[in-house]
Protein backbone atom coordinates (compact mmCIF):
# COMPACT_ATOMS: atom_id res chain seq x y z
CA UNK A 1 73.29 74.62 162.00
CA UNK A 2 75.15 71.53 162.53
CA UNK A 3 79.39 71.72 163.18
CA UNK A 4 79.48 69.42 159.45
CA UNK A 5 77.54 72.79 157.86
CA UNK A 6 79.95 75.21 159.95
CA UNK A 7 82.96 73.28 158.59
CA UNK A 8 81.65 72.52 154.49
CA UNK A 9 80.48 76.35 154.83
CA UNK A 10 84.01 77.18 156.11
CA UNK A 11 85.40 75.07 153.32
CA UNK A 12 83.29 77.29 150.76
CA UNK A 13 84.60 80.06 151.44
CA UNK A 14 88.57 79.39 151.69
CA UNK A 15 87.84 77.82 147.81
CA UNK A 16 86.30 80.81 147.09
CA UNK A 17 88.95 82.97 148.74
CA UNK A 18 91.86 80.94 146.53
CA UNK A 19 89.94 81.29 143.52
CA UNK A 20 89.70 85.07 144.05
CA UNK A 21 93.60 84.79 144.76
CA UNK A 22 94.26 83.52 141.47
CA UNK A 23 91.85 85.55 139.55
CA UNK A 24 94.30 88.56 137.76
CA UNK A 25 93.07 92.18 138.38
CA UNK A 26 90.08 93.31 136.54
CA UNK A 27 89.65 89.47 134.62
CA UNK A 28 87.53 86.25 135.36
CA UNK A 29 90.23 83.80 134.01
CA UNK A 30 92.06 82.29 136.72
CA UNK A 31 95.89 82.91 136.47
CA UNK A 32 98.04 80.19 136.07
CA UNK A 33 99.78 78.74 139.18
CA UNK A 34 103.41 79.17 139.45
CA UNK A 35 104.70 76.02 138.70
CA UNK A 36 102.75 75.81 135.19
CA UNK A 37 105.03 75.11 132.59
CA UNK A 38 102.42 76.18 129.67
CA UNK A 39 101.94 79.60 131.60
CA UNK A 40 101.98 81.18 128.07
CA UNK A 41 99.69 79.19 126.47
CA UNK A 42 97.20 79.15 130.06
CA UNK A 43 97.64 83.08 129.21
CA UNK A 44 96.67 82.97 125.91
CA UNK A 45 93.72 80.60 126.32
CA UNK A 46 92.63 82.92 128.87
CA UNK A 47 92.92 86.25 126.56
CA UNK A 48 91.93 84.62 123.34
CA UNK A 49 91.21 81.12 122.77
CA UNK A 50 92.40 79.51 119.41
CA UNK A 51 95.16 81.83 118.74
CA UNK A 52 98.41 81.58 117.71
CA UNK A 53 101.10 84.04 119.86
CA UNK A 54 104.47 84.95 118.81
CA UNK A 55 106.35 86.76 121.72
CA UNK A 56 109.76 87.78 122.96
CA UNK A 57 112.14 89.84 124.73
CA UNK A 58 115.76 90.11 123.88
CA UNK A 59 118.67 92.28 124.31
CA UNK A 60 120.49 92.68 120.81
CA UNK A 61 124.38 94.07 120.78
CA UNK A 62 124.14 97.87 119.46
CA UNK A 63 120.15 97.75 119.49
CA UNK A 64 119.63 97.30 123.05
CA UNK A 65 116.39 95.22 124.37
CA UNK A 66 114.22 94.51 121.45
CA UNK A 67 109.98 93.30 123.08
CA UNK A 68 108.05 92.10 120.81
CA UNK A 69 104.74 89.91 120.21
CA UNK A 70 102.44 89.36 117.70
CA UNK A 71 99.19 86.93 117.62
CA UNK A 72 96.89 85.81 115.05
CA UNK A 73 93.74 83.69 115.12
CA UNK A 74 94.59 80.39 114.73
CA UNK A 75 91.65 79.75 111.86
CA UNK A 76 92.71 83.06 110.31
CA UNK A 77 96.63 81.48 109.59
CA UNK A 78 95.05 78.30 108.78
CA UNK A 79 92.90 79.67 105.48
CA UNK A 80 95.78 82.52 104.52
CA UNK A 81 97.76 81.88 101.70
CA UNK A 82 100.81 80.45 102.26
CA UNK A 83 102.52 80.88 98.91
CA UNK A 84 102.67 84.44 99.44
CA UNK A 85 105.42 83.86 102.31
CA UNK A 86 107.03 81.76 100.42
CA UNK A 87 109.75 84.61 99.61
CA UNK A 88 110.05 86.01 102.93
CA UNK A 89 110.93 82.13 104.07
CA UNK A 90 113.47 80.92 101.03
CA UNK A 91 115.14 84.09 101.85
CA UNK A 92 116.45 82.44 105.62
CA UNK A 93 116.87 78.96 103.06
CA UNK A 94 120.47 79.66 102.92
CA UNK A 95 123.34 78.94 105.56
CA UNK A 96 124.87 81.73 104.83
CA UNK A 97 122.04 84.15 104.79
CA UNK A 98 121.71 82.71 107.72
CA UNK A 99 124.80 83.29 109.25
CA UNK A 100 124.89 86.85 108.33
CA UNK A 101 122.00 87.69 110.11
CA UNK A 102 123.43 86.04 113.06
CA UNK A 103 126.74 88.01 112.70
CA UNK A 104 124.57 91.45 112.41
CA UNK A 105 122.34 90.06 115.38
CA UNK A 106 125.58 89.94 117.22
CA UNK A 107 126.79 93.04 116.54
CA UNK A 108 128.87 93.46 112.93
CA UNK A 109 126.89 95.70 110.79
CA UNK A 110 129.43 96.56 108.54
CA UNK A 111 129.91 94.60 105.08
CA UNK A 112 133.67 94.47 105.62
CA UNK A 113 133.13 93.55 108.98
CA UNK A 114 130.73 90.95 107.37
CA UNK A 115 133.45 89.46 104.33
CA UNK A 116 135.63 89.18 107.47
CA UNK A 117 133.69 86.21 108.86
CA UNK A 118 134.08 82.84 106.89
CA UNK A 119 131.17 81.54 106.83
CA UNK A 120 129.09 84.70 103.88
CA UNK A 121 131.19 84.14 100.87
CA UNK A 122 133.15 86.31 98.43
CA UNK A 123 132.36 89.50 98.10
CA UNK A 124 129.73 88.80 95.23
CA UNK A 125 128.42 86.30 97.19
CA UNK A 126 127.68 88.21 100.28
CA UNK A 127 126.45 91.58 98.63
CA UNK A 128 123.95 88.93 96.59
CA UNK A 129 122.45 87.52 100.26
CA UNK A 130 122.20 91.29 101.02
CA UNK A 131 120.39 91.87 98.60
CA UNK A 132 117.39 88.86 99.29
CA UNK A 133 117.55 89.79 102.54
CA UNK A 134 117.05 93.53 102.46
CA UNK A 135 114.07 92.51 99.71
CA UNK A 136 112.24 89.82 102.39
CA UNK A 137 112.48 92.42 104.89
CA UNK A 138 114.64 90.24 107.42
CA UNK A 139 117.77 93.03 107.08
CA UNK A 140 117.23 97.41 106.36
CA UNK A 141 120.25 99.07 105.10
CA UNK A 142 120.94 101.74 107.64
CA UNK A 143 123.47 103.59 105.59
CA UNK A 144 125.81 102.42 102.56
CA UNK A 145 127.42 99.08 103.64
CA UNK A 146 125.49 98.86 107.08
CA UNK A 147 123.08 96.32 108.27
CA UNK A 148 121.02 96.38 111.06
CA UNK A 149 117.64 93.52 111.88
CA UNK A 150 114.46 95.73 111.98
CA UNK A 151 113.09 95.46 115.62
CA UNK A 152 110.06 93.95 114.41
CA UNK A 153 111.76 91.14 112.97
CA UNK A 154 114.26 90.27 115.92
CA UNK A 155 111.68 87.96 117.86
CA UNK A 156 110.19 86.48 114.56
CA UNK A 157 113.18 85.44 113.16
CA UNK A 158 114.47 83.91 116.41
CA UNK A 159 111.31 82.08 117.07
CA UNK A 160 111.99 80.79 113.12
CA UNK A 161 115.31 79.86 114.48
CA UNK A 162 113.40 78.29 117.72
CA UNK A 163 110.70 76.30 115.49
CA UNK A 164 113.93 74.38 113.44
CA UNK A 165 115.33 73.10 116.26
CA UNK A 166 115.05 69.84 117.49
């Protein structure tokens, strides 16, 4: 053997040595290096190409930390029907609406608390948003007058919030 086959041969195996490095436990995909700024979507790829991953972790005033994720094949959301969400959407088409879930998010709960706040309305006005949210699912009545965001729909509705910004 020549020292240029001692040396490629040594170069073999210290690839194969970082590729084993970067393989995760008990999985063939590489992990993504440190420094990759789509580590999430590298993940994904890796776990299930061509779908479409909704995740988060978030500590919510009252509620404590709320983890949640949620994925879907990416053809799958492509042929659904999307009129059937259109209810569940219009029901965060409102500033308002909006801003009440963002005042229960942050701790107020309480529907006095809530007509305390400027920004939800009259009295009327407020107990009508209630109402379309409670019915899309984005708010559950915990008790008469008291508002709480389900834990399942903490991460979803601040990845919503994520998606309309700019």
């Amino acid at each position: 053997m020549t020292d240029l086959d001692a040396r490629l041969r040594a170069v073999e195996r210290a690839v194969a040595d970082l590729q084993d490095a970067l393989r995760p436990a008990g999985g063939d995909t590489p992990a993504a290096p440190a420094d990759d700024v789509l580590w999430a979507l590298t993940e994904l790829e890796g776990r299930s190409p061509g779908a479409v991953l909704m995740a988060g972790s978030v500590t919510v005033p009252g509620a404590g930390e709320v983890r949640w994720q949620y994925a879907r094949p990416g053809a799958a959301l492509l042929d659904a029907d999307w009129s059937e969400l259109s209810g569940t959407l219009d029901a965060l088409a409102h500033p308002a609406r909006l801003a009440i879930l963002q005042h229960v998010l942050g701790g107020v709960h309480g529907t006095a608390q809530l007509l305390e706040q400027p920004s939800v309305g009259t009295t009327g006005q407020l107990h009508h948003h209630l109402r379309q949210l409670v019915a899309a699912g984005w708010l559950a009545s915990t008790r008469r007058g008291h508002y709480e965001v389900p834990a399942a729909r903490v991460v979803p509705l601040l990845v919503t919030v994520l998606a309309a910004h700019r």
